[in-house]
Protein backbone atom coordinates (compact mmCIF):
# COMPACT_ATOMS: atom_id res chain seq x y z
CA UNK A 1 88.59 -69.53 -8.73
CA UNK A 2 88.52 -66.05 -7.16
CA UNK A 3 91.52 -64.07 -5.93
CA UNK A 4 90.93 -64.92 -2.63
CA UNK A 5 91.75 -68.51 -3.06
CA UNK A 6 93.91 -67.77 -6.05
CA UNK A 7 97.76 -69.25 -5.42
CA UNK A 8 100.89 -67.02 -5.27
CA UNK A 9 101.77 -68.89 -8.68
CA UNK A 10 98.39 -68.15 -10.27
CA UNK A 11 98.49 -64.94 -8.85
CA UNK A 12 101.77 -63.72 -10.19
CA UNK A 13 101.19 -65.72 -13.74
CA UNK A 14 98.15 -63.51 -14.06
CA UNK A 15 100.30 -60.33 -12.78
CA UNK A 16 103.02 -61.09 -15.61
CA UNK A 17 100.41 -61.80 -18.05
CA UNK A 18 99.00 -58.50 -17.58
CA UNK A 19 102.02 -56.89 -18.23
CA UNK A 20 102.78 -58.70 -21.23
CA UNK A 21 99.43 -57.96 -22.95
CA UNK A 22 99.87 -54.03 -21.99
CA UNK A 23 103.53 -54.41 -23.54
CA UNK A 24 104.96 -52.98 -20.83
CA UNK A 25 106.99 -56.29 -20.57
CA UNK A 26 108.60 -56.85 -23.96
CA UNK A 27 111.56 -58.91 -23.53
CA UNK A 28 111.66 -62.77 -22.48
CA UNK A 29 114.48 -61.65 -20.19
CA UNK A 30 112.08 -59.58 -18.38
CA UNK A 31 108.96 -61.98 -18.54
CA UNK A 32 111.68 -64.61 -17.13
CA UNK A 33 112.75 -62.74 -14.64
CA UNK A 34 108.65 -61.32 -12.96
CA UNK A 35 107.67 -64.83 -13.36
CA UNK A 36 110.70 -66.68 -11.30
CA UNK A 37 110.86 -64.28 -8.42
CA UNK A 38 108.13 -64.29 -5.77
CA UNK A 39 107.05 -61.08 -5.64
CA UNK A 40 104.75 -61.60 -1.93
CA UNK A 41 108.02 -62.69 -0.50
CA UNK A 42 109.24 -58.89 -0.93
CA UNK A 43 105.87 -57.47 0.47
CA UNK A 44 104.74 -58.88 3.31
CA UNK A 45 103.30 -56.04 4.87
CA UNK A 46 100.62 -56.38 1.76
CA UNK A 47 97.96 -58.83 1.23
CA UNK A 48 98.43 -61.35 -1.63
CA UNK A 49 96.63 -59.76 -4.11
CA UNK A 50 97.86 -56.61 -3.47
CA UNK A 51 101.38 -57.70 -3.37
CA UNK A 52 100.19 -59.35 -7.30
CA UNK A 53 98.32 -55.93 -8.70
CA UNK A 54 100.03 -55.10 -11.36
CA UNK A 55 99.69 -51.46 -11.00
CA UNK A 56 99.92 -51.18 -7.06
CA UNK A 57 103.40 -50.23 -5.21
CA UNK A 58 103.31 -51.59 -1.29
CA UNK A 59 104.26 -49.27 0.88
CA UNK A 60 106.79 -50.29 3.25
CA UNK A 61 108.07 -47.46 5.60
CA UNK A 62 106.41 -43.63 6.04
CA UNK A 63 107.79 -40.64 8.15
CA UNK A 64 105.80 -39.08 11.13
CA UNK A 65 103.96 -37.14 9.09
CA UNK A 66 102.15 -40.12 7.58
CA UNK A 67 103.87 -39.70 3.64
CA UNK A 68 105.57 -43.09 2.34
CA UNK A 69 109.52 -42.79 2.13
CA UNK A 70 110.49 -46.14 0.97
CA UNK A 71 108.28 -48.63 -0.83
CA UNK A 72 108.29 -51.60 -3.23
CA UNK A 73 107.68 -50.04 -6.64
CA UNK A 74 104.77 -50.89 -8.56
CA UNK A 75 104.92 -54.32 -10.88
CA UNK A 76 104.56 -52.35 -14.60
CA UNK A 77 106.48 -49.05 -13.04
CA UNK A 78 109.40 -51.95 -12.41
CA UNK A 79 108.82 -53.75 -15.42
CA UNK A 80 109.09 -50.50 -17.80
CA UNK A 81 112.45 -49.37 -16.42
CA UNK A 82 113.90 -53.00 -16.50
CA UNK A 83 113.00 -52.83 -20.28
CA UNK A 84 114.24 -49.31 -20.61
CA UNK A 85 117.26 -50.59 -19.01
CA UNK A 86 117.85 -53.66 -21.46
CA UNK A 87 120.56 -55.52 -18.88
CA UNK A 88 121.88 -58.89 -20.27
CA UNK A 89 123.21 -61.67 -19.02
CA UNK A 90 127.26 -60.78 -17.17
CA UNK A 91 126.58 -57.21 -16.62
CA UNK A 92 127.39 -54.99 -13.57
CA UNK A 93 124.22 -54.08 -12.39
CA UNK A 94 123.76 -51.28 -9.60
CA UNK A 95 120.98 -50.24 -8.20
CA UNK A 96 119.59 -47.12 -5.67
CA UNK A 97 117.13 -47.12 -3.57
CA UNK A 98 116.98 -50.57 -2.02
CA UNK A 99 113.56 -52.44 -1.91
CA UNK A 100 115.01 -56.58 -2.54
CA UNK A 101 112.47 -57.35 -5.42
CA UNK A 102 113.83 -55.27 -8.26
CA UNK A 103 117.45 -56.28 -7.14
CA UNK A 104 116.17 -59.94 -7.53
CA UNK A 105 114.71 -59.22 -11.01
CA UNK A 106 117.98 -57.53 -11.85
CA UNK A 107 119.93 -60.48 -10.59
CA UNK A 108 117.76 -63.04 -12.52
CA UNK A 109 118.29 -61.09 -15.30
CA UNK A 110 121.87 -60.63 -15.55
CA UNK A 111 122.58 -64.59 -13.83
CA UNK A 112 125.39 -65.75 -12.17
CA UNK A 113 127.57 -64.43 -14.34
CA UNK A 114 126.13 -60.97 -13.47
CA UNK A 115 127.13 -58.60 -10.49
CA UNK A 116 123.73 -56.72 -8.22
CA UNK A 117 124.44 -54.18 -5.56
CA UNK A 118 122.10 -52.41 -4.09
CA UNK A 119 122.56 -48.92 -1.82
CA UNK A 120 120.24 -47.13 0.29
CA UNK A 121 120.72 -44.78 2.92
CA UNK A 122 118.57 -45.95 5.26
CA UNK A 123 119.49 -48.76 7.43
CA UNK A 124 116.28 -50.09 8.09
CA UNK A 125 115.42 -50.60 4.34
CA UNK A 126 118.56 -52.11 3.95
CA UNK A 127 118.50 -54.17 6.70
CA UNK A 128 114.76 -55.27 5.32
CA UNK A 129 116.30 -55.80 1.81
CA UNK A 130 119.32 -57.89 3.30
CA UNK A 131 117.08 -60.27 5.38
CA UNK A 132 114.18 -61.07 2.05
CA UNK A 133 116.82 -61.60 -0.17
CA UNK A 134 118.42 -63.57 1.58
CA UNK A 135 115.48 -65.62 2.58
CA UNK A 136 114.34 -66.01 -1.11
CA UNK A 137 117.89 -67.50 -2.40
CA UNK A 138 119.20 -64.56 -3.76
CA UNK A 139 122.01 -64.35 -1.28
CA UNK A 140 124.34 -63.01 -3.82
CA UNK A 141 122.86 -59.64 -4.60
CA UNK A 142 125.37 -56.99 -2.45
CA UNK A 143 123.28 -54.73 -0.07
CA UNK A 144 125.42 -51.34 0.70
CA UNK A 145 124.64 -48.60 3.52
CA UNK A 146 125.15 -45.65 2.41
CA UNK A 147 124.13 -41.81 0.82
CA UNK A 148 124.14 -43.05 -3.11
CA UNK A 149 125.24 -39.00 -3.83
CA UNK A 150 128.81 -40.51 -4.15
CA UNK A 151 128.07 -43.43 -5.90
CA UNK A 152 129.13 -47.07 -4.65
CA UNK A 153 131.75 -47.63 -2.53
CA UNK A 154 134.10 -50.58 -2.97
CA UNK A 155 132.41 -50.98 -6.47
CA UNK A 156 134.39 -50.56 -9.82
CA UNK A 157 132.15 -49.43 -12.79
CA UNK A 158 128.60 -50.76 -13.76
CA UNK A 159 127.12 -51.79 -17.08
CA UNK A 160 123.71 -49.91 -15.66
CA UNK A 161 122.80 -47.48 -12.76
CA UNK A 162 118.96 -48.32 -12.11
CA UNK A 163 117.71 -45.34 -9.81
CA UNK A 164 114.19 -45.97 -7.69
CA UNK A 165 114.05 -42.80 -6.01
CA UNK A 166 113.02 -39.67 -7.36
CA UNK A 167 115.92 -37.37 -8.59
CA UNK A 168 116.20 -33.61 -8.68
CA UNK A 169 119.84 -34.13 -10.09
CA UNK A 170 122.45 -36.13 -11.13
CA UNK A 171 125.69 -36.20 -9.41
CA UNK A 172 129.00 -37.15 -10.80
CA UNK A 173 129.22 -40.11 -8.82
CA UNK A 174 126.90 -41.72 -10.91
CA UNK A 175 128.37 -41.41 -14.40
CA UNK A 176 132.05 -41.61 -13.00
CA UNK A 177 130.89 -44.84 -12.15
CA UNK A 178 129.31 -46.17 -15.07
CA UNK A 179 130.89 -47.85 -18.16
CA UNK A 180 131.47 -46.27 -20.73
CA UNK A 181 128.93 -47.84 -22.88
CA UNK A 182 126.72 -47.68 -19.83
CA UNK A 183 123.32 -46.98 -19.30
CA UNK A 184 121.61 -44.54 -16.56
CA UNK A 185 117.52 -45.37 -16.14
CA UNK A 186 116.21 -42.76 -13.31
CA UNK A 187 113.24 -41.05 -12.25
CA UNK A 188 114.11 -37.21 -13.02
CA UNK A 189 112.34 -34.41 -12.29
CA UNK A 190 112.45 -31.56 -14.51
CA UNK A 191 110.49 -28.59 -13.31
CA UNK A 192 108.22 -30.65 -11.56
CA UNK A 193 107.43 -33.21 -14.47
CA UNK A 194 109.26 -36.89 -13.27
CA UNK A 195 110.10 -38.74 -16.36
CA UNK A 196 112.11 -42.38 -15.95
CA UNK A 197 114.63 -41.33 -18.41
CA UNK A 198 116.95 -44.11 -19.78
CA UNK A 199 120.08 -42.10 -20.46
CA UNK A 200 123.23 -43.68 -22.53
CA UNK A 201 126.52 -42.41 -21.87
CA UNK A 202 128.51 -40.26 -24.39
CA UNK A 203 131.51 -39.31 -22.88
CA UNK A 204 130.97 -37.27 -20.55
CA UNK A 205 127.15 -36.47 -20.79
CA UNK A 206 124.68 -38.34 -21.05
CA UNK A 207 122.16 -38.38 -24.20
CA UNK A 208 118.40 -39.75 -23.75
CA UNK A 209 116.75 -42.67 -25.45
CA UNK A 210 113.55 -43.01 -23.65
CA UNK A 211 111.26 -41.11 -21.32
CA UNK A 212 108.26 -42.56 -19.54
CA UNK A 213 106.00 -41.01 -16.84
CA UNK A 214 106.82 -41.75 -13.65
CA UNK A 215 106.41 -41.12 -9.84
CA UNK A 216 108.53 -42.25 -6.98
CA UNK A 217 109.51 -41.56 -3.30
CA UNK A 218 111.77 -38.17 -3.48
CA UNK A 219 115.73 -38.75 -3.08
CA UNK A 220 117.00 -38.55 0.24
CA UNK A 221 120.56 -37.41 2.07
CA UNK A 222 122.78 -34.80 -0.36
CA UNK A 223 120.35 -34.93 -3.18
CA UNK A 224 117.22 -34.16 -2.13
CA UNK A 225 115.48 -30.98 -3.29
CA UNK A 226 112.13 -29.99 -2.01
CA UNK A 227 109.38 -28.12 -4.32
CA UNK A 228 108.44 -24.55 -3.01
CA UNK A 229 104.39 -23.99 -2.11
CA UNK A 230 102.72 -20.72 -2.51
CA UNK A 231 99.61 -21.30 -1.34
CA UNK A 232 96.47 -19.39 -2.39
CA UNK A 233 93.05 -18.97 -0.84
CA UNK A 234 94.07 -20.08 2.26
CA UNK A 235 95.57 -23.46 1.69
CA UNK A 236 92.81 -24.46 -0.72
CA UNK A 237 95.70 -24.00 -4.07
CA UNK A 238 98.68 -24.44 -3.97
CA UNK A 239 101.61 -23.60 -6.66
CA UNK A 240 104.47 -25.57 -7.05
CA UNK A 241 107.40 -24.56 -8.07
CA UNK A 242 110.45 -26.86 -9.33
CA UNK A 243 113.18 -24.05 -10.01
CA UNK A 244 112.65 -20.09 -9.16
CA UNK A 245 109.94 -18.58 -7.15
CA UNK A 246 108.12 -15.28 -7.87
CA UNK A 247 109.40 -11.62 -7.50
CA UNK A 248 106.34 -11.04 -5.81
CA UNK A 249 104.54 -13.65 -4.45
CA UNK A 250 102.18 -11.55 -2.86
CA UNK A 251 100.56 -10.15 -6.12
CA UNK A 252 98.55 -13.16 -6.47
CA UNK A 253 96.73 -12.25 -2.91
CA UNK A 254 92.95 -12.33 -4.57
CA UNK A 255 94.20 -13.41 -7.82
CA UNK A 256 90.67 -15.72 -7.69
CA UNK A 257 88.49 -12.92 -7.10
CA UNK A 258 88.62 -11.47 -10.25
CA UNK A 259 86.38 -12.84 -13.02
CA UNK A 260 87.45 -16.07 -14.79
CA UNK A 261 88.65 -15.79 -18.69
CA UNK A 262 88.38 -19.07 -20.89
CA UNK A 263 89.80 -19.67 -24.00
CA UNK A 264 89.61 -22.56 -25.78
CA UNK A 265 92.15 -24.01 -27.77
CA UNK A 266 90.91 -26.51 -30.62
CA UNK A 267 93.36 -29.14 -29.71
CA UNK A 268 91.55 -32.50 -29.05
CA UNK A 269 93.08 -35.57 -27.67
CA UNK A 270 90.95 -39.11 -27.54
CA UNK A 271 90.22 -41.24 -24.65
CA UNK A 272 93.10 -42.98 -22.86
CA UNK A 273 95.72 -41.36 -25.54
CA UNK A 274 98.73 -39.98 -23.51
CA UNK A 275 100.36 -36.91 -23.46
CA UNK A 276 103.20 -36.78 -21.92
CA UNK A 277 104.77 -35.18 -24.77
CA UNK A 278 102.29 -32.12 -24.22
CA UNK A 279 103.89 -31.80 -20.88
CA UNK A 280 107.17 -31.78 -21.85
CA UNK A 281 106.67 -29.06 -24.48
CA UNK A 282 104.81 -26.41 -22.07
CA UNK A 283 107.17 -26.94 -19.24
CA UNK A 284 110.08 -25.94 -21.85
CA UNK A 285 108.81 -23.81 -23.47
CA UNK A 286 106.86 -21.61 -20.89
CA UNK A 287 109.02 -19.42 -18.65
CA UNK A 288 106.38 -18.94 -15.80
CA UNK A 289 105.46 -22.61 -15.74
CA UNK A 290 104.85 -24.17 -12.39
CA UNK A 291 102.11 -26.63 -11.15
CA UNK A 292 98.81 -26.34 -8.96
CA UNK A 293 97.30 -28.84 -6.82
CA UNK A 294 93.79 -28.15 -4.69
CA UNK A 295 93.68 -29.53 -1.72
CA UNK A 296 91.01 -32.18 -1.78
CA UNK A 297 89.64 -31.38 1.54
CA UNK A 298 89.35 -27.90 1.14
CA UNK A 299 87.96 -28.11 -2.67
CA UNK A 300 85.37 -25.46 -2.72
CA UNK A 301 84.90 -26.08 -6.73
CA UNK A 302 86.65 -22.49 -7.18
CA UNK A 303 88.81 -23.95 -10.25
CA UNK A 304 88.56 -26.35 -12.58
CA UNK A 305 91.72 -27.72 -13.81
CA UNK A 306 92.38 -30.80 -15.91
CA UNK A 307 94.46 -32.64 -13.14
CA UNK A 308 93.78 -31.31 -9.45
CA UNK A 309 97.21 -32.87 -8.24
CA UNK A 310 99.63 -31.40 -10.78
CA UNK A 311 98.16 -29.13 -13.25
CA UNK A 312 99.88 -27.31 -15.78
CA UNK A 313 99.47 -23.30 -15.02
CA UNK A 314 101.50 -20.68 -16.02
CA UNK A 315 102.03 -17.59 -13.82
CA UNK A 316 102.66 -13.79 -15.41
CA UNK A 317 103.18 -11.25 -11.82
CA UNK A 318 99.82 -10.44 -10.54
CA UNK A 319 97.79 -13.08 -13.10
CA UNK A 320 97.94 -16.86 -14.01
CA UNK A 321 96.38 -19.37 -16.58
CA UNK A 322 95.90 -23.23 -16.00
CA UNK A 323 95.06 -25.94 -18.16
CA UNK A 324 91.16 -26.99 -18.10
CA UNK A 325 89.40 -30.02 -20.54
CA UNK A 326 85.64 -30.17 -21.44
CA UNK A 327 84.60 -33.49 -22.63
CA UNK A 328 83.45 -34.07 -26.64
CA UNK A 329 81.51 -36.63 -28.28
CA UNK A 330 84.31 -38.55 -29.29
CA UNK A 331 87.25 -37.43 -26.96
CA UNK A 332 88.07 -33.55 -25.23
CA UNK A 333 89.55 -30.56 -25.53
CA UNK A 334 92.02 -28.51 -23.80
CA UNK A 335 91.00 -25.00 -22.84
CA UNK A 336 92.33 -21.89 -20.78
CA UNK A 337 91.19 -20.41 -17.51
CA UNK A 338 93.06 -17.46 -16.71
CA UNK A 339 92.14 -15.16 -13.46
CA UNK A 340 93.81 -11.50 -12.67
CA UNK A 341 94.23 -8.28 -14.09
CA UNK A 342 96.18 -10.10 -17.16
CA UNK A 343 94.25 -12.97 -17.53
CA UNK A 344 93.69 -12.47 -21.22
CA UNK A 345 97.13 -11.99 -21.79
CA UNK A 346 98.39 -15.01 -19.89
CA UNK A 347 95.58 -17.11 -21.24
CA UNK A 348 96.10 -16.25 -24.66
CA UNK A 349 100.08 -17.13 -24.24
CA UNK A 350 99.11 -20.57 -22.57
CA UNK A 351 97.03 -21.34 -25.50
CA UNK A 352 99.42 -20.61 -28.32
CA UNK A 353 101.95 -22.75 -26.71
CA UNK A 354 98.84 -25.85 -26.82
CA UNK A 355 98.26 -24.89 -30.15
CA UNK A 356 101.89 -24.79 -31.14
CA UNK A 357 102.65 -28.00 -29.67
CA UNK A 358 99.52 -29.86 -31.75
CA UNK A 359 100.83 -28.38 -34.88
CA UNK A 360 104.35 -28.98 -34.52
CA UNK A 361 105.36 -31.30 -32.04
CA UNK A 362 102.16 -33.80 -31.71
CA UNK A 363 104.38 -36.86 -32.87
CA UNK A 364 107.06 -35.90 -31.16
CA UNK A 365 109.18 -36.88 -27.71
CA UNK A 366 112.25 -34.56 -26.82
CA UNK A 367 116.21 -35.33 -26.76
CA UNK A 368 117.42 -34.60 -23.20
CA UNK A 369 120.73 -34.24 -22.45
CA UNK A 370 122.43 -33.76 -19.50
CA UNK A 371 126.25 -31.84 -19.30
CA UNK A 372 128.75 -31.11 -16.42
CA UNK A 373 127.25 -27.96 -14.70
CA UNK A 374 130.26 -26.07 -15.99
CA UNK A 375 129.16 -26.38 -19.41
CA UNK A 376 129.46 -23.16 -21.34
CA UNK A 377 126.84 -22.21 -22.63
CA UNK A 378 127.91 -22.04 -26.52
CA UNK A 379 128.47 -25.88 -25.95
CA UNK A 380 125.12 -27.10 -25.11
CA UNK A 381 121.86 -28.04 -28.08
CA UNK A 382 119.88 -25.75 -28.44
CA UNK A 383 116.30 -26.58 -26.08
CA UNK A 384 115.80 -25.63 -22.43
CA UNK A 385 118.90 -25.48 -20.36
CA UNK A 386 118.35 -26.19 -16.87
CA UNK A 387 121.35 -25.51 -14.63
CA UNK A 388 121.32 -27.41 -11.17
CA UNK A 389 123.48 -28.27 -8.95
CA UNK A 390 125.86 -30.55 -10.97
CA UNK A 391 124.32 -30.61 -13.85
CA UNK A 392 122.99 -28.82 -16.77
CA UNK A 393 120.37 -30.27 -18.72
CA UNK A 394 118.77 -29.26 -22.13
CA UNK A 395 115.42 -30.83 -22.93
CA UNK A 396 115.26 -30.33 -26.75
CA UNK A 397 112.68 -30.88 -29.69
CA UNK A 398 113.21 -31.39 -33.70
CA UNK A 399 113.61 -27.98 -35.29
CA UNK A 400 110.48 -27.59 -36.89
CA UNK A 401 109.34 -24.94 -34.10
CA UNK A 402 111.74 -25.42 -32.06
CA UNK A 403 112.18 -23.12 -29.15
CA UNK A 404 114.73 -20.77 -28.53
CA UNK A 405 117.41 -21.82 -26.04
CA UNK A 406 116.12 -20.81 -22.57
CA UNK A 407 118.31 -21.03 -18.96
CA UNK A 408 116.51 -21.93 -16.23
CA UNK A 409 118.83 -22.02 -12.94
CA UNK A 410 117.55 -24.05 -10.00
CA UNK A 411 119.13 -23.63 -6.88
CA UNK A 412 120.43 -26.69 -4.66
CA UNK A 413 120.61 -26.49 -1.20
């Protein structure tokens, strides 16, 4: 049997079975749930076995510029936050950002006893979601209209608030809204990293219990927030920035015509071992921190960074460092290239934070919390406060070097 004449059952048997060996499904109530609903049935703008790849999202609607605005998540990106979420049978399930198949999963999960609604701000996603899920049985899942920056409307509280949209910030809405023994699983971006974050609720913040790496289609309506460019050598590199923006963006004109610096730091890491807690640690604990992406098309070769999409760099004024990784016989190691007038100096900085992270914080995955925007200061952990629009959050790390407490504003609009 090939793929091509493989059945939708045999196809989504060896879907779930992929996801059950990689333990990204966990719990029988998940397993239950990916292999009861028919997952082609939400996707029919895919082919079968794309619809059944386990680590493929379909994309179902894009803007005129080509980029995908809606889509139906990927099968282990779905499975992971279901698991993170740990529904049970009778909850109040909501959900934002309406695709039909992870509403279905939700509702086989929490059964007839169980609430789903669903809310999306665009009408023809909703109007898509409406018509599958009611064509695959699963008539009783609610479908709502509307901008989810005020919540649900005509909807008491819910036992869990699944987001499936990207998320610069969390509005009141959503925790006003949810139990309080509740549980908040979204895709939040935290100067430019996007962790799914399952959050529990503790009065009135909310206190992390898992983090995974994640990417999703950006918030839309009231709560999106766009990432500023400053684009270098044309538009061959860019930097991203999350929150803040150089006092002088026009320091770096030429920044890469100055003579490259490496340093190399000692820290190793082994094939296929992740490190997403690295992130974490240099985006809070670096004040210039910001990404860099090279355009693919315009790649001259120039730099060299360890990821050409989003790459860790720090910028210091008129100089910058980024992260870089040569390969070793059983693994690689991370490295500094810094370019300007201060490219020792930022280099150096970059790579005691790499350094400090292996030694201290290796084994380790933050606490974040997330507080009323009004928060004093005095009140919050001790980490890196990040003050937004509603909300202030503090990503902090065990004590044993932990970092001073930082404040980051980032302006909504």
């Amino acid at each position: 049997m090939t793929q091509s004449t493989a059945s939708t059952e045999e196809l989504r048997t060896t879907m779930v079975d992929q996801l059950v060996k990689a333990g990204t499904i966990r719990s029988k109530p998940v397993e239950a749930a990916f292999r009861a609903v028919p997952r082609h049935e939400f996707a029919p703008e895919a082919p079968l076995v794309q619809a059944y790849a386990a680590h493929d999202a379909v994309p179902t609607k894009k803007n005129e510029h080509g980029i995908t605005i809606s889509s139906v998540s990927a099968p282990d990106v779905q499975a992971m936050m279901l698991e993170q979420a740990e529904a049970r049978v009778g909850m109040r399930v909501g959900e934002i950002g309406s695709g039909g198949y992870n509403a279905a999963l939700m509702a086989e999960i929490v059964g007839t006893d169980g609430s789903v609604v669903t809310v999306d701000i665009d009408p023809d996603v909703t109007d898509r979601a409406r018509q599958l899920l009611d064509a695959t049985g699963y008539e009783r899942v609610r479908v709502v209209l509307a901008d989810a920056e005020h919540g649900l409307p005509d909807t008491g509280t819910v036992d869990r608030w699944i987001v499936t949209a990207g998320a610069w910030d969390i509005p009141p809405a959503w925790t006003d809204q949810l139990a309080e023994d509740g549980r908040l699983v979204v895709p939040l971006r935290m100067r430019g990293l996007t962790r799914s974050v399952a959050f529990d609720r503790d009065g009135d913040r909310l206190v992390s219990r898992s983090a995974e790496v994640c990417g999703f289609v950006t918030m839309q309506g009231e709560g999106e927030h766009a990432e500023r460019l400053l684009l270098i050598r044309g538009k061959e590199i860019g930097l991203r920035f999350d929150d803040g923006w150089p006092a002088a963006p026009d320091a770096l004109n030429g920044v890469f015509d100055t003579d490259r610096v490496e340093q190399w730091t000692g820290v190793t890491v082994a094939p296929m071992e992740p490190i997403k807690g690295m992130q974490m640690w240099l985006a809070s604990a670096l004040d210039g921190f910001c990404l860099m992406s090279v355009d693919a098309e315009l790649d001259t070769g120039l730099v060299a960074p360890q990821n050409k999409r989003a790459n860790i760099t720090l910028l210091d004024g008129d100089s910058l460092a980024y992260l870089a990784i040569r390969r070793t016989a059983d693994g690689a190691e991370f490295g500094v290239h810094g370019y300007g007038p201060n490219a020792d100096r930022v280099a150096t900085a970059l790579v005691e934070e790499l350094q400090r992270w292996d030694r201290d914080h290796r084994q380790d995955e933050p606490v974040i919390y997330v507080y009323p925007a009004s928060t004093p200061e005095a009140d919050l952990p001790a980490g890196r406060v990040i003050t937004k629009r509603h909300r202030r959050i503090v990503i902090s790390w065990p004590q044993a070097g932990q970092a001073s407490k930082t404040t980051i504003t980032e302006k909504g609009k």
